[in-house]
C-alpha atoms as a PDB file:
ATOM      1  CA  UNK A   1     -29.335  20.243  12.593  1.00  0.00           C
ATOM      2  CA  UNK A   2     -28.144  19.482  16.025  1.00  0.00           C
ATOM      3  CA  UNK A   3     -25.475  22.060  15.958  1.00  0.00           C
ATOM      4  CA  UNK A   4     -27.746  24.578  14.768  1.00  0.00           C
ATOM      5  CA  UNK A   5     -30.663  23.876  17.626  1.00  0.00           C
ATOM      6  CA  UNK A   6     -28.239  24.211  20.251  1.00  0.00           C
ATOM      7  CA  UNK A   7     -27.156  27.679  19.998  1.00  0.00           C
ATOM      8  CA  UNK A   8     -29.621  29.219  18.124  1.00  0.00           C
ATOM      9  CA  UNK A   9     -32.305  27.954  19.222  1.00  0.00           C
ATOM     10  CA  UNK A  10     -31.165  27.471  22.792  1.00  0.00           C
ATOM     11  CA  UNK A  11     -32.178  23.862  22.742  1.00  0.00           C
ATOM     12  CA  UNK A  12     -30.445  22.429  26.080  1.00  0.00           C
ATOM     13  CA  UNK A  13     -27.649  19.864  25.114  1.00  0.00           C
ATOM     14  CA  UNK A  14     -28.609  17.289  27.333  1.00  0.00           C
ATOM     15  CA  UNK A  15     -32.263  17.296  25.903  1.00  0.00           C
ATOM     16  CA  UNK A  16     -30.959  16.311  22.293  1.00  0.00           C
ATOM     17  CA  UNK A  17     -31.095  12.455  21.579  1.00  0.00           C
ATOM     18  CA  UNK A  18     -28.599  11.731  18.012  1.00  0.00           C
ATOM     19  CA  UNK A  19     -28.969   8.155  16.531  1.00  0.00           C
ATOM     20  CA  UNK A  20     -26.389   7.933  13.666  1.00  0.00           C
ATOM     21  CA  UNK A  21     -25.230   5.583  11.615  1.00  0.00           C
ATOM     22  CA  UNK A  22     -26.053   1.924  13.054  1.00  0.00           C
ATOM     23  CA  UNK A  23     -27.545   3.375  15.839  1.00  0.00           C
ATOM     24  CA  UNK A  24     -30.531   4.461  14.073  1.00  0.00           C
ATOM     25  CA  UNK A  25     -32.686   1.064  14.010  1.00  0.00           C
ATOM     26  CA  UNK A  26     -35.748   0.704  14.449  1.00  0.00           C
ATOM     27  CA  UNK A  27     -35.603  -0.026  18.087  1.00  0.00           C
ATOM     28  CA  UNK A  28     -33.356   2.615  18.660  1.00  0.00           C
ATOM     29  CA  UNK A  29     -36.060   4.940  16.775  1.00  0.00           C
ATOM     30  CA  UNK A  30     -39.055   4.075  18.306  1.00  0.00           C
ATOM     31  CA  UNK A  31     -37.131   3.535  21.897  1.00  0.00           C
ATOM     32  CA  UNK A  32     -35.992   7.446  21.671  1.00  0.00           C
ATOM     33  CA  UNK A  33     -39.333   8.727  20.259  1.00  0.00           C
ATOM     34  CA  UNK A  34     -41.048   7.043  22.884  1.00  0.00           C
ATOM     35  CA  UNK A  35     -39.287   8.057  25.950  1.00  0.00           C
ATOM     36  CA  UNK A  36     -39.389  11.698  24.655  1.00  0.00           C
ATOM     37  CA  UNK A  37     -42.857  11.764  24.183  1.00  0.00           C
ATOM     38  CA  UNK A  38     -43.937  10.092  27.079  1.00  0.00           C
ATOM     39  CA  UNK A  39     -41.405  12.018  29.655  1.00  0.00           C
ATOM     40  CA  UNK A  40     -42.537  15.265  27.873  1.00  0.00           C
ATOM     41  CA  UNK A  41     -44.574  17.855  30.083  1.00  0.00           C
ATOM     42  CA  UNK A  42     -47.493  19.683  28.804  1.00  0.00           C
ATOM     43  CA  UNK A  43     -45.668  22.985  28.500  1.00  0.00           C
ATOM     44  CA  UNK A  44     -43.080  20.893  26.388  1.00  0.00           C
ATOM     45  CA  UNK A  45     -42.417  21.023  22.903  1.00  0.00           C
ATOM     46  CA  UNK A  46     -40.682  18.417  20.691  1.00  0.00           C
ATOM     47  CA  UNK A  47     -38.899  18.208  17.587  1.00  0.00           C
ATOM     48  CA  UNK A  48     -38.005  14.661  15.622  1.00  0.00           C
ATOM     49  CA  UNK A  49     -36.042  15.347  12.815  1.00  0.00           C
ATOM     50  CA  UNK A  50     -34.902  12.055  10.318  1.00  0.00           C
ATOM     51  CA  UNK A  51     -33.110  12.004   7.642  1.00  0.00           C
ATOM     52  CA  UNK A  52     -32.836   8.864   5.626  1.00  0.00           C
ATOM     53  CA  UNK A  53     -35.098   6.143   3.094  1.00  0.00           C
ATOM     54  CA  UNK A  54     -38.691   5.954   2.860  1.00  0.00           C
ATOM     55  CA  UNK A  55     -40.952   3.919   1.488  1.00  0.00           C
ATOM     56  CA  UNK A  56     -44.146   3.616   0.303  1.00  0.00           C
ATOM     57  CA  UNK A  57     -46.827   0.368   0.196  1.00  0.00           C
ATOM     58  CA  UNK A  58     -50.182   0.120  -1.796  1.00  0.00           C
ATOM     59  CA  UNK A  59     -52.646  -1.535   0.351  1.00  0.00           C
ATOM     60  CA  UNK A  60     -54.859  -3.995  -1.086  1.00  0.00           C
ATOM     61  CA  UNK A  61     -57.628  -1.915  -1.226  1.00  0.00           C
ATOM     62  CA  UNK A  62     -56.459   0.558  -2.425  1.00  0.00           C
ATOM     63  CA  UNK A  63     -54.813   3.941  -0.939  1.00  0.00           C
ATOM     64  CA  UNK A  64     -51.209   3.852   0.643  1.00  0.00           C
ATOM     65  CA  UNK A  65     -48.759   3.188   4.217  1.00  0.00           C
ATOM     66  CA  UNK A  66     -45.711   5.267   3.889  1.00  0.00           C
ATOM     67  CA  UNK A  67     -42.592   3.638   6.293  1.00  0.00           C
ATOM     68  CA  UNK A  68     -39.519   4.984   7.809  1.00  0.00           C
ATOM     69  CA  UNK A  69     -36.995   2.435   6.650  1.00  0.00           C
ATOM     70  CA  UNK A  70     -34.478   2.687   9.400  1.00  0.00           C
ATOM     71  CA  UNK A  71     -30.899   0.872   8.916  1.00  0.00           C
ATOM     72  CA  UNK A  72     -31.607  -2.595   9.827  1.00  0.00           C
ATOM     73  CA  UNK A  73     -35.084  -1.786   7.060  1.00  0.00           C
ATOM     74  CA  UNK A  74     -35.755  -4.322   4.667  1.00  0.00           C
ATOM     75  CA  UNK A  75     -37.947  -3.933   1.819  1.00  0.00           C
ATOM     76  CA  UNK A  76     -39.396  -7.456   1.384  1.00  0.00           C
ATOM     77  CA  UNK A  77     -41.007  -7.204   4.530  1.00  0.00           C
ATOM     78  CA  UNK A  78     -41.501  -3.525   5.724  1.00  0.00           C
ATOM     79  CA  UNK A  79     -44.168  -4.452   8.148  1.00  0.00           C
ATOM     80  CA  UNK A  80     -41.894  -6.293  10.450  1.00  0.00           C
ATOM     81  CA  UNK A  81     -38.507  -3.856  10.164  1.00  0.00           C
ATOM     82  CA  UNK A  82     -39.618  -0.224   9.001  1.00  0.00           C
ATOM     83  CA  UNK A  83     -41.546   2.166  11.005  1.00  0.00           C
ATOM     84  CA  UNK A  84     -45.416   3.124   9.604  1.00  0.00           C
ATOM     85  CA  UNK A  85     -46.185   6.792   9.959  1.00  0.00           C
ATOM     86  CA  UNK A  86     -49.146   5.702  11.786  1.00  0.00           C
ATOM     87  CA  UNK A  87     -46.975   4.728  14.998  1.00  0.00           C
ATOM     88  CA  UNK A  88     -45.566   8.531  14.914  1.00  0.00           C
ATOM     89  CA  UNK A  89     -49.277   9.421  14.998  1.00  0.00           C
ATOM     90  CA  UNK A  90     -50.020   6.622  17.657  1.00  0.00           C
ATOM     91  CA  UNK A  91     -46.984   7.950  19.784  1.00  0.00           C
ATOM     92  CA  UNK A  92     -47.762  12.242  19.185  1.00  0.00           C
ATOM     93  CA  UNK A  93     -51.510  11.224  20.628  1.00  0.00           C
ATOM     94  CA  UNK A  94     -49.891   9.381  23.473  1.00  0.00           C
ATOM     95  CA  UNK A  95     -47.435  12.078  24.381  1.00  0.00           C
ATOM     96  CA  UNK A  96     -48.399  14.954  27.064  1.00  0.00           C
ATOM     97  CA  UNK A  97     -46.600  17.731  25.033  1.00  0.00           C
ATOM     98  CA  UNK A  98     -48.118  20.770  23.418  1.00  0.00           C
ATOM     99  CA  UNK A  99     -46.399  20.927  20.759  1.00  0.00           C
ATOM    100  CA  UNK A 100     -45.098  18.159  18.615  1.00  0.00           C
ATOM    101  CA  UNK A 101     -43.128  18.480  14.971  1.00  0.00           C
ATOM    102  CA  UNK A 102     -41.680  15.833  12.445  1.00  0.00           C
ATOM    103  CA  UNK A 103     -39.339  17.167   9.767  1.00  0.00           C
ATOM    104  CA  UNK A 104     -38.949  14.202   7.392  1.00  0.00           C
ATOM    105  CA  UNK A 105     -35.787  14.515   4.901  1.00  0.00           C
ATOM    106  CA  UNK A 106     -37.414  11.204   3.124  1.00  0.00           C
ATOM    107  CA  UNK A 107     -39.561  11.068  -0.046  1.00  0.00           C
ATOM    108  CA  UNK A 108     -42.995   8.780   0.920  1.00  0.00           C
ATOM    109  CA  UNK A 109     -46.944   8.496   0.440  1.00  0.00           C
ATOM    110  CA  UNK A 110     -49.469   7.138   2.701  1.00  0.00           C
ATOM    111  CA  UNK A 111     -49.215  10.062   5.389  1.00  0.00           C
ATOM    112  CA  UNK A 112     -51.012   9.732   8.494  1.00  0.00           C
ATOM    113  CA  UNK A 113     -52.567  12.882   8.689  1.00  0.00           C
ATOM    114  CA  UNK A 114     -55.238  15.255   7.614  1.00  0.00           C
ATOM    115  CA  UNK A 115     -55.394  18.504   5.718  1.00  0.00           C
ATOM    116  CA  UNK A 116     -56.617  21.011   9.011  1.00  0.00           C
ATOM    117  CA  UNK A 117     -56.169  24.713   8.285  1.00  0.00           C
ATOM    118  CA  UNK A 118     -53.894  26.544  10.363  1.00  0.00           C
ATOM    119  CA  UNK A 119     -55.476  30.140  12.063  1.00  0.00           C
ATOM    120  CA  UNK A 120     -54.438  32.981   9.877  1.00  0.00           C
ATOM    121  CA  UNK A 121     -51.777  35.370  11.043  1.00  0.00           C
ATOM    122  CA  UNK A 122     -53.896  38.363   9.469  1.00  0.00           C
ATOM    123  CA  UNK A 123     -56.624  37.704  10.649  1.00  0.00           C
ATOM    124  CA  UNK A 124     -56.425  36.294  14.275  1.00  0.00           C
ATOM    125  CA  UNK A 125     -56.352  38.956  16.930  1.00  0.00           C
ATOM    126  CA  UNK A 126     -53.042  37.988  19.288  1.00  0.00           C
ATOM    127  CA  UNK A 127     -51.835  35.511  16.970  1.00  0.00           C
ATOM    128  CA  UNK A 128     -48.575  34.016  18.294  1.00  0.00           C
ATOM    129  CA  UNK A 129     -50.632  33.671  21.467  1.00  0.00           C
ATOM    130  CA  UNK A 130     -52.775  31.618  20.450  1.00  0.00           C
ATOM    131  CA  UNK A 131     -50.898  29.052  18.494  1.00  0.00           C
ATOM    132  CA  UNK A 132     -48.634  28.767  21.389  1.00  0.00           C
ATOM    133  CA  UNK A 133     -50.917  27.855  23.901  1.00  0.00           C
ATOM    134  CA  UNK A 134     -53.198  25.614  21.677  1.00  0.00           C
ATOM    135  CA  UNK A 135     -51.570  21.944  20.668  1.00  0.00           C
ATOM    136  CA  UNK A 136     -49.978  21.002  17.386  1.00  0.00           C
ATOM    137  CA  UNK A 137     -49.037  17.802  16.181  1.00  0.00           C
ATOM    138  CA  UNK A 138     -47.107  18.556  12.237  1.00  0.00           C
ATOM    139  CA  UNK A 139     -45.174  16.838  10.122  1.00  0.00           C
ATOM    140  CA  UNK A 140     -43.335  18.751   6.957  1.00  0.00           C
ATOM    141  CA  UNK A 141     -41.839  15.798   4.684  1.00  0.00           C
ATOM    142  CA  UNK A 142     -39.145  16.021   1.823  1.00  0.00           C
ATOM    143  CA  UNK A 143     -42.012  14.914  -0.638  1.00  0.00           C
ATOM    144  CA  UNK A 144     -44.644  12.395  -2.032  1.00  0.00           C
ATOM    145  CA  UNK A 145     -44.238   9.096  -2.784  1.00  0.00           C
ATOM    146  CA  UNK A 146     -43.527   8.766  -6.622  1.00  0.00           C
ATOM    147  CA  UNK A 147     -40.527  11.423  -5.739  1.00  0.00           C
ATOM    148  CA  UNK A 148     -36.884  11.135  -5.160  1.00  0.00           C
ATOM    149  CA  UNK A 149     -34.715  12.784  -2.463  1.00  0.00           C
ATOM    150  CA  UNK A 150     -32.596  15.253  -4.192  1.00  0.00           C
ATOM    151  CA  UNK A 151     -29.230  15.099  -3.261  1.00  0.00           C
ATOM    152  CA  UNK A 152     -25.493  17.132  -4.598  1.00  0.00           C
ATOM    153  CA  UNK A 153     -22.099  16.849  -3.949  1.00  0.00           C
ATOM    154  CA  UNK A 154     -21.960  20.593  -3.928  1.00  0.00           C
ATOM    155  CA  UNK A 155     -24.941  20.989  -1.576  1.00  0.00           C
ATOM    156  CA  UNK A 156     -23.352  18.779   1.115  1.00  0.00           C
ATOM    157  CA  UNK A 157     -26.968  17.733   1.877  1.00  0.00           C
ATOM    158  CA  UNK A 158     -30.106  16.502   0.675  1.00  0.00           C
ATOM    159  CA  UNK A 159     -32.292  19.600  -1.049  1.00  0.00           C
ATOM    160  CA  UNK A 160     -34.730  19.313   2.124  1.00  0.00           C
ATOM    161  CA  UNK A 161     -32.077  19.817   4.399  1.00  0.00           C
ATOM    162  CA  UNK A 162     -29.668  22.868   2.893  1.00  0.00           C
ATOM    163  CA  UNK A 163     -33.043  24.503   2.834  1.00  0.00           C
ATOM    164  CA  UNK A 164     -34.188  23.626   6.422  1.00  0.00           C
ATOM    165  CA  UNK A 165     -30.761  25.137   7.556  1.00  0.00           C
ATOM    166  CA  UNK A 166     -30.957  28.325   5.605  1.00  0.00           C
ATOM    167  CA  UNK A 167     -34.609  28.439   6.488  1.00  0.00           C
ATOM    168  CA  UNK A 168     -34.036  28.480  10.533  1.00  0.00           C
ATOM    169  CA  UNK A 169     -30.220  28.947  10.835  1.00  0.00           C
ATOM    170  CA  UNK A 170     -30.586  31.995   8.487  1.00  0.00           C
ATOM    171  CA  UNK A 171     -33.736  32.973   9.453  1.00  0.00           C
ATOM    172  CA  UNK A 172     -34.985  32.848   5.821  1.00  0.00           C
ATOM    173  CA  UNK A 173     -38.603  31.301   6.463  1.00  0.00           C
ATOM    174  CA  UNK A 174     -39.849  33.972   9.231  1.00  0.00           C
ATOM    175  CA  UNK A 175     -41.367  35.754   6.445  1.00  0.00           C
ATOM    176  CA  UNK A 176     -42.979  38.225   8.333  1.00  0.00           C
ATOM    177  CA  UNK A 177     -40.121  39.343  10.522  1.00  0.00           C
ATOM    178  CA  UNK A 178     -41.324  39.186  13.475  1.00  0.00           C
ATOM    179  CA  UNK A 179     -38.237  36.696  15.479  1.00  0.00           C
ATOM    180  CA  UNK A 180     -39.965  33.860  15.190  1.00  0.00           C
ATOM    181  CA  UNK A 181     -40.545  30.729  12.750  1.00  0.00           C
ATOM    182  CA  UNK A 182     -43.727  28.817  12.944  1.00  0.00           C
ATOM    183  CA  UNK A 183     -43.752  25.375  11.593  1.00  0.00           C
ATOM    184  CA  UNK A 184     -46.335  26.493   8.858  1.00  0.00           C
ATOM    185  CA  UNK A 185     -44.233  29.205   7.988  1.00  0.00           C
ATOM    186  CA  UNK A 186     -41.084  26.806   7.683  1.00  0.00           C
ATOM    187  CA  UNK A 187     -43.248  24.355   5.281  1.00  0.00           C
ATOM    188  CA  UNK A 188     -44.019  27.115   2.855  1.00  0.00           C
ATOM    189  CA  UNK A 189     -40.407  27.845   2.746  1.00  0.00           C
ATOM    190  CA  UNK A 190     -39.173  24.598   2.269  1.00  0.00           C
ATOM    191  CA  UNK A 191     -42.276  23.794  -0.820  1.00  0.00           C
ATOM    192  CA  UNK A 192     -41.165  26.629  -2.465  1.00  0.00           C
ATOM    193  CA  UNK A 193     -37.064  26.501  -1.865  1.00  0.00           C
ATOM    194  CA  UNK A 194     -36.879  22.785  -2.425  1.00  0.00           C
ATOM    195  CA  UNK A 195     -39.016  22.591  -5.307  1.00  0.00           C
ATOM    196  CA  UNK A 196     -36.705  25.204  -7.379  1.00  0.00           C
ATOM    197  CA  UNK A 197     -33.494  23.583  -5.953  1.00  0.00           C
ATOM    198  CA  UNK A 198     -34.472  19.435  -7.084  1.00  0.00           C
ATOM    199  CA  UNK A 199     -36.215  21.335 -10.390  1.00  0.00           C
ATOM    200  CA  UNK A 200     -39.434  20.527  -9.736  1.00  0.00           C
ATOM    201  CA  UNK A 201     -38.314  16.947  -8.898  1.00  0.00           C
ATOM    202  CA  UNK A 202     -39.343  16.885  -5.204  1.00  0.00           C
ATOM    203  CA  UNK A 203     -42.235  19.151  -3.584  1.00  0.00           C
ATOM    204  CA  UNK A 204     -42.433  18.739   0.440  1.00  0.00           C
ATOM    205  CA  UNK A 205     -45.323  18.513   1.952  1.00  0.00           C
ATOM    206  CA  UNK A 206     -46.213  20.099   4.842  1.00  0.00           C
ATOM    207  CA  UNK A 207     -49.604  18.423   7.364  1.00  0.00           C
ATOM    208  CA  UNK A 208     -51.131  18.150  10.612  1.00  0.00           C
ATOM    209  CA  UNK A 209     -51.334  14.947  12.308  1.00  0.00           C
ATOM    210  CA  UNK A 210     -54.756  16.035  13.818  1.00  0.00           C
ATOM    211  CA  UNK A 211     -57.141  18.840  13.942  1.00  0.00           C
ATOM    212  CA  UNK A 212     -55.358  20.840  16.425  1.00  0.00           C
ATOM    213  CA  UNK A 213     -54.642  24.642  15.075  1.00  0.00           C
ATOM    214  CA  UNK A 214     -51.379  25.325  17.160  1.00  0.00           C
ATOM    215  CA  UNK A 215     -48.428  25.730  15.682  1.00  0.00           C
ATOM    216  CA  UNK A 216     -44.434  24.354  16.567  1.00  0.00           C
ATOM    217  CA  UNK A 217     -42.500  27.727  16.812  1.00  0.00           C
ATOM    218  CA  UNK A 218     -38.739  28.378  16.889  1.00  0.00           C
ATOM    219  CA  UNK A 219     -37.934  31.170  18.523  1.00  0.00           C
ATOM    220  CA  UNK A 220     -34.253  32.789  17.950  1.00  0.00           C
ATOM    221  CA  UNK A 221     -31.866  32.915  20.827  1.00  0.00           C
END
């Protein structure tokens, strides 16, 4: 993902934070996603991408808390080691930015996030104009909680993420041609593409954090 941003995206080098490995704990995590966010201008856009576990809790009473289980995770107490999609939510309020997506290659419930409508491309006079300069906050995960992350030797990736490459490296999800991906166009892509590819074993799910009707955008190099 990183060495696709960089060039064809023209993300600046210096602007990309990688955790890998043992690096990605939670402190590392929530150190990174912090700084970003708060440093961010309001003419700033930001992208967290994660691949790895999720998890998901039932809450006493009822309903769900999906996690992030980062490397140093544990499942007897996620609480205290995994990150809850609410502090992504917390931190994407607290952050200056305009624009703010999550692509999630982890299978999880208990999202954060309600079910806000987009503005139509059809029908919304200056379209790309307007989702650029109003604020997003999305998040597009690899699927719900009772679902597995689909992964083959042959792919040399998860499902959710041989489809996010073809989808933005290839251009494959700007469905309308026009040089640039939105983030809602991305999510159909990747419910439809993923979906076939783990045979109907995963579906991602694509939401907005909050009511705003902006949308993320990649636009080619």
């Amino acid at each position: 993902v990183k060495n696709m941003l960089i060039p064809k995206f023209d993300y600046p080098k210096e602007n990309v934070k990688l955790l890998l490995n043992d690096e990605a704990n939670k402190t590392n995590i929530v150190n990174v996603i912090s700084e970003v966010s708060l440093k961010a201008g309001e003419n700033d856009r930001i992208l967290v991408f994660y691949a790895g576990h999720g998890e998901t809790m039932p809450l006493p009473d009822g309903g769900e808390m999906g996690y992030l289980v980062p490397v140093d995770g544990r499942q007897e107490n996620l609480y205290a080691s995994a990150i809850p999609m609410n502090d992504l939510k917390d931190l994407s309020n607290m952050s200056k930015a305009k624009h703010m997506l999550f692509l999630v290659d982890a299978c999880y419930g208990g999202l954060a996030a309600v079910g806000t409508r987009g503005l139509e491309p059809a029908k919304t006079p200056n379209y790309l104009e307007k989702i650029t300069n109003i604020k997003a906050r999305q998040i597009i995960t690899a699927g719900g909680s009772d679902e597995k992350v689909i992964e083959k030797p042959e792919w040399g990736h998860s499902a959710y993420t041989m489809n996010l490459l073809r989808a933005l490296k290839d251009g494959l999800a700007d469905t309308n041609g026009d040089g640039y991906i939105t983030a809602g166009e991305l999510g159909l892509y990747l419910n439809e593409k993923v979906t076939i590819d783990s045979e109907n074993q995963q579906t991602p799910q694509s939401r907005r954090l909050t009511s705003h009707e902006g949308e993320f955008v990649f636009v080619y190099s």
